[in-house]
C-alpha atoms as a PDB file:
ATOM      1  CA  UNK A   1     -72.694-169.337 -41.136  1.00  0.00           C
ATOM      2  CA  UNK A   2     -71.269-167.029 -38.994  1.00  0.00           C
ATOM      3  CA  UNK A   3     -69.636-167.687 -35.333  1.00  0.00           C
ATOM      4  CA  UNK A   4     -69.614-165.048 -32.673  1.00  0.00           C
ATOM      5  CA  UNK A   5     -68.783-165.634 -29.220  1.00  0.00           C
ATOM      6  CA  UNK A   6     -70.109-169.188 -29.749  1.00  0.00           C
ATOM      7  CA  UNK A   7     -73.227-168.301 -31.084  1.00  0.00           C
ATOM      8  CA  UNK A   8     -73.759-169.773 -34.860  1.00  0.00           C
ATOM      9  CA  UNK A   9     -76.155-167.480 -37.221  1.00  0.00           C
ATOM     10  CA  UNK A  10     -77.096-168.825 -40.589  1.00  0.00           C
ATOM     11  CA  UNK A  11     -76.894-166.395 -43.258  1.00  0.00           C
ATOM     12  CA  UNK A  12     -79.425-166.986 -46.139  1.00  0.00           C
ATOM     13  CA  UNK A  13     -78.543-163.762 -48.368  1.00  0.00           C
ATOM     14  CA  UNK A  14     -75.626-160.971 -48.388  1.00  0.00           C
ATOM     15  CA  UNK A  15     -78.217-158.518 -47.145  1.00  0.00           C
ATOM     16  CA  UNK A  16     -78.283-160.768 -44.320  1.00  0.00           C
ATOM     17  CA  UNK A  17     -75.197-161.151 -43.836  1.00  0.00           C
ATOM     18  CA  UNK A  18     -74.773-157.493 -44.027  1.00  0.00           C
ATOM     19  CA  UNK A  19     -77.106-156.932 -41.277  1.00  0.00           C
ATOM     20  CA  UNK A  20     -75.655-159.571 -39.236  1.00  0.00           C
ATOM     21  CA  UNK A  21     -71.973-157.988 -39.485  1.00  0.00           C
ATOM     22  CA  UNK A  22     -72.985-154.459 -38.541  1.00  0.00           C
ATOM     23  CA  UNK A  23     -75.343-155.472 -35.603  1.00  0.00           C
ATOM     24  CA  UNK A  24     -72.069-157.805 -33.844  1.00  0.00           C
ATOM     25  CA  UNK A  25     -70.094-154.796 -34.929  1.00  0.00           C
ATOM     26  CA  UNK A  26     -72.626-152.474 -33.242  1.00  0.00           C
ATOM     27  CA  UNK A  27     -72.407-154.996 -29.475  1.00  0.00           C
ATOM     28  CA  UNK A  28     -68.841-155.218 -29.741  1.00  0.00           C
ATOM     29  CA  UNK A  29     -68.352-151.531 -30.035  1.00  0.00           C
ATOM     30  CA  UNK A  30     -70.756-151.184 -27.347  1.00  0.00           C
ATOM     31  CA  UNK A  31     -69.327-154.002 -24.912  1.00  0.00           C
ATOM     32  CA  UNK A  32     -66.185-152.355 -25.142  1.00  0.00           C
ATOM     33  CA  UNK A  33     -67.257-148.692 -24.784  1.00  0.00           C
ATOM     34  CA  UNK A  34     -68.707-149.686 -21.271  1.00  0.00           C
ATOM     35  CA  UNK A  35     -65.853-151.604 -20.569  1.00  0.00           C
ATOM     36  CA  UNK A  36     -63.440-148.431 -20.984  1.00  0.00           C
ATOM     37  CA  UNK A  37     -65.118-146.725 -18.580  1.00  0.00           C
ATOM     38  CA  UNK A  38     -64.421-147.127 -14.529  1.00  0.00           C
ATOM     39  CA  UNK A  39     -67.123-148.930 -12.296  1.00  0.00           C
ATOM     40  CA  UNK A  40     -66.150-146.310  -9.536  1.00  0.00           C
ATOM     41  CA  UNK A  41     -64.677-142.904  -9.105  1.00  0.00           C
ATOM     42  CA  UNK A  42     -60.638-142.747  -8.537  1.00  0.00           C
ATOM     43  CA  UNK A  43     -60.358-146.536  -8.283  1.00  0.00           C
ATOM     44  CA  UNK A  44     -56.742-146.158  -7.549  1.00  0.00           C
ATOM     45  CA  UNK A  45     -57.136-143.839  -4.326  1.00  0.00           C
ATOM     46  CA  UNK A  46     -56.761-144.654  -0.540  1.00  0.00           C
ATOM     47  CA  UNK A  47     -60.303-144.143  -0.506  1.00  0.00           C
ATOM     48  CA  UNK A  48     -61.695-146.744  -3.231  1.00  0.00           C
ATOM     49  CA  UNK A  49     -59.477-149.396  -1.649  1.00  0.00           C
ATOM     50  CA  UNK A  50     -60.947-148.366   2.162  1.00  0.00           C
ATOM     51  CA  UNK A  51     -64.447-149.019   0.404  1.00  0.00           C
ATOM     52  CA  UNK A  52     -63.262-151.953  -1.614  1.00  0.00           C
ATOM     53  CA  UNK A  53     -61.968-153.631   1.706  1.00  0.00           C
ATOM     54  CA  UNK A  54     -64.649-152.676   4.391  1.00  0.00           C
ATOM     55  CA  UNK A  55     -68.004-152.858   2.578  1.00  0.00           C
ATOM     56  CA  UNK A  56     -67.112-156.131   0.591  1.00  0.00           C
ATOM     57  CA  UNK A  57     -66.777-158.356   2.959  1.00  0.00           C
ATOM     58  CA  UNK A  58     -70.417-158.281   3.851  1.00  0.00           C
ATOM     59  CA  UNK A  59     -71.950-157.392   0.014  1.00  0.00           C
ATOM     60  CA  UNK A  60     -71.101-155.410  -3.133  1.00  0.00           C
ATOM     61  CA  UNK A  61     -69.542-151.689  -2.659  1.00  0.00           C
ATOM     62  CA  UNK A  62     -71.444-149.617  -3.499  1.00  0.00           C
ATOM     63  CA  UNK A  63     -71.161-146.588  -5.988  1.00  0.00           C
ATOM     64  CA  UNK A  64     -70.730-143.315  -3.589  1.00  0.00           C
ATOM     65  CA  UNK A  65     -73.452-141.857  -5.733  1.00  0.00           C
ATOM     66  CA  UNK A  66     -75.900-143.824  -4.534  1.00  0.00           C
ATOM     67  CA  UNK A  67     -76.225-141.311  -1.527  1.00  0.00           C
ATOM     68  CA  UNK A  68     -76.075-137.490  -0.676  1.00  0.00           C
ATOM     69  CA  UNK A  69     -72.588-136.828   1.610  1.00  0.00           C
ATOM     70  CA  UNK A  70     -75.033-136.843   5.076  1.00  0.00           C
ATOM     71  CA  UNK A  71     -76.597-139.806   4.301  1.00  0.00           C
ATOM     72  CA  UNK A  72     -73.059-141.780   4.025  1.00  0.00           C
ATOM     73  CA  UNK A  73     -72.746-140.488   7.419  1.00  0.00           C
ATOM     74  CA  UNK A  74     -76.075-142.374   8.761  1.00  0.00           C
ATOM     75  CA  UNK A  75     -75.135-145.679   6.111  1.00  0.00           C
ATOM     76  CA  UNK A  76     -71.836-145.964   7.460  1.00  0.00           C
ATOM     77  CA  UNK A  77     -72.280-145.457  11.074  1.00  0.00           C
ATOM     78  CA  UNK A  78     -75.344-148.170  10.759  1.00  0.00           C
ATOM     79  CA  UNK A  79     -72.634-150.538   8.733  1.00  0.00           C
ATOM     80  CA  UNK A  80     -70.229-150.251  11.232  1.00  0.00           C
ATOM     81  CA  UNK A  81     -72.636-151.564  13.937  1.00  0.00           C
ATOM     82  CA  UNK A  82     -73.944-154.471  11.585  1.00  0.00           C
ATOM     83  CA  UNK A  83     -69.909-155.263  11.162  1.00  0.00           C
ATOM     84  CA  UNK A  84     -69.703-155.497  14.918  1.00  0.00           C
ATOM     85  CA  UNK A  85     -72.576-157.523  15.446  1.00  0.00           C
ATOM     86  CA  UNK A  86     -71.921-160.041  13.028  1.00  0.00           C
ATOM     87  CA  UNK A  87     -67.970-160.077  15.014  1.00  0.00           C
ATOM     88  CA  UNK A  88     -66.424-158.663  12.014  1.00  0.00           C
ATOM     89  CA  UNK A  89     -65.127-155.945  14.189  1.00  0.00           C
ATOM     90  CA  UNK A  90     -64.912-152.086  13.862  1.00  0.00           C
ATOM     91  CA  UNK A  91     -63.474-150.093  11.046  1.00  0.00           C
ATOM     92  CA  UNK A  92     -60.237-148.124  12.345  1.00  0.00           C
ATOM     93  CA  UNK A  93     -61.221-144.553  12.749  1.00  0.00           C
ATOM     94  CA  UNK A  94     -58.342-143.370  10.454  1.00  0.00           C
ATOM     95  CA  UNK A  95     -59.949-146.010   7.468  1.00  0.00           C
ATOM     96  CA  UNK A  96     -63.107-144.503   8.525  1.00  0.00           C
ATOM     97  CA  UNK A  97     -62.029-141.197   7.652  1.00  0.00           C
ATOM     98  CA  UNK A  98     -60.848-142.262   4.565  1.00  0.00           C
ATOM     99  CA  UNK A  99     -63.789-144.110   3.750  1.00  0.00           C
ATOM    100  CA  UNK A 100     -65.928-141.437   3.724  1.00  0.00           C
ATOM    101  CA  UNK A 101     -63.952-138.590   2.515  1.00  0.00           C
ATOM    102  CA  UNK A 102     -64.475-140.748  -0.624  1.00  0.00           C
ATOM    103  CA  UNK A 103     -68.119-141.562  -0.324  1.00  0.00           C
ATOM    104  CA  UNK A 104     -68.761-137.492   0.675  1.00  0.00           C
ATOM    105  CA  UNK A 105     -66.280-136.425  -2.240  1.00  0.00           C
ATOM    106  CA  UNK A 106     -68.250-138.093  -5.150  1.00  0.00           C
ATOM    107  CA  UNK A 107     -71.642-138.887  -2.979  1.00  0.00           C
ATOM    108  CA  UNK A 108     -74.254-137.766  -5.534  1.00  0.00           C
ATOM    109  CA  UNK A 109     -75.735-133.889  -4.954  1.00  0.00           C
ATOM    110  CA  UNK A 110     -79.361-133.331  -3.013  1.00  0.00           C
ATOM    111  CA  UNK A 111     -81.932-133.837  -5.013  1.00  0.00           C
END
């Protein structure tokens, strides 16, 4: 038997076994490859925590590739009303700058 992140796998033969211990070794490798590599763009800039900050208190940031730099324009300007409505208030305009000199920096190119 082998234990792996609580799940138990009978062996039966060494080619098994084998095949059992290179395919963990395979999601483990895997697992921590993606791990290793950063959800967002310059996650330590003035910019990643303006996104972090504004856009999560409503849902999930979003990756600034998701959108071309004009379209940020339109998607944040029609945020910024739905954080009004729902009394959330405005974004400052100096976090708005910052907010989306990040989203236009690594916004994703036309298509």
């Amino acid at each position: 038997m082998i234990r792996r992140k609580g799940i138990m796998i009978a062996i039966k033969t060494p080619e098994y076994a084998l095949a059992a211990c290179l395919f963990l070794a395979a999601c483990t490798s895997q697992t921590q490859t993606a791990q290793q590599q950063p959800l967002f763009p310059d996650m330590q800039s003035s910019g990643y925590a303006a996104l972090n900050e504004q856009c999560s208190s409503c849902h999930a940031s979003p990756k600034p590739d998701v959108h071309t730099a004009p379209e940020w324009v339109r998607v944040v300007r029609r945020m910024q009303m739905y954080r009004v409505q729902r009394g959330l208030g405005a974004i400052a305009d100096r976090n708005m700058q910052v907010l989306l000199a990040y989203l236009k920096k690594y916004a994703r190119e036309k298509p």
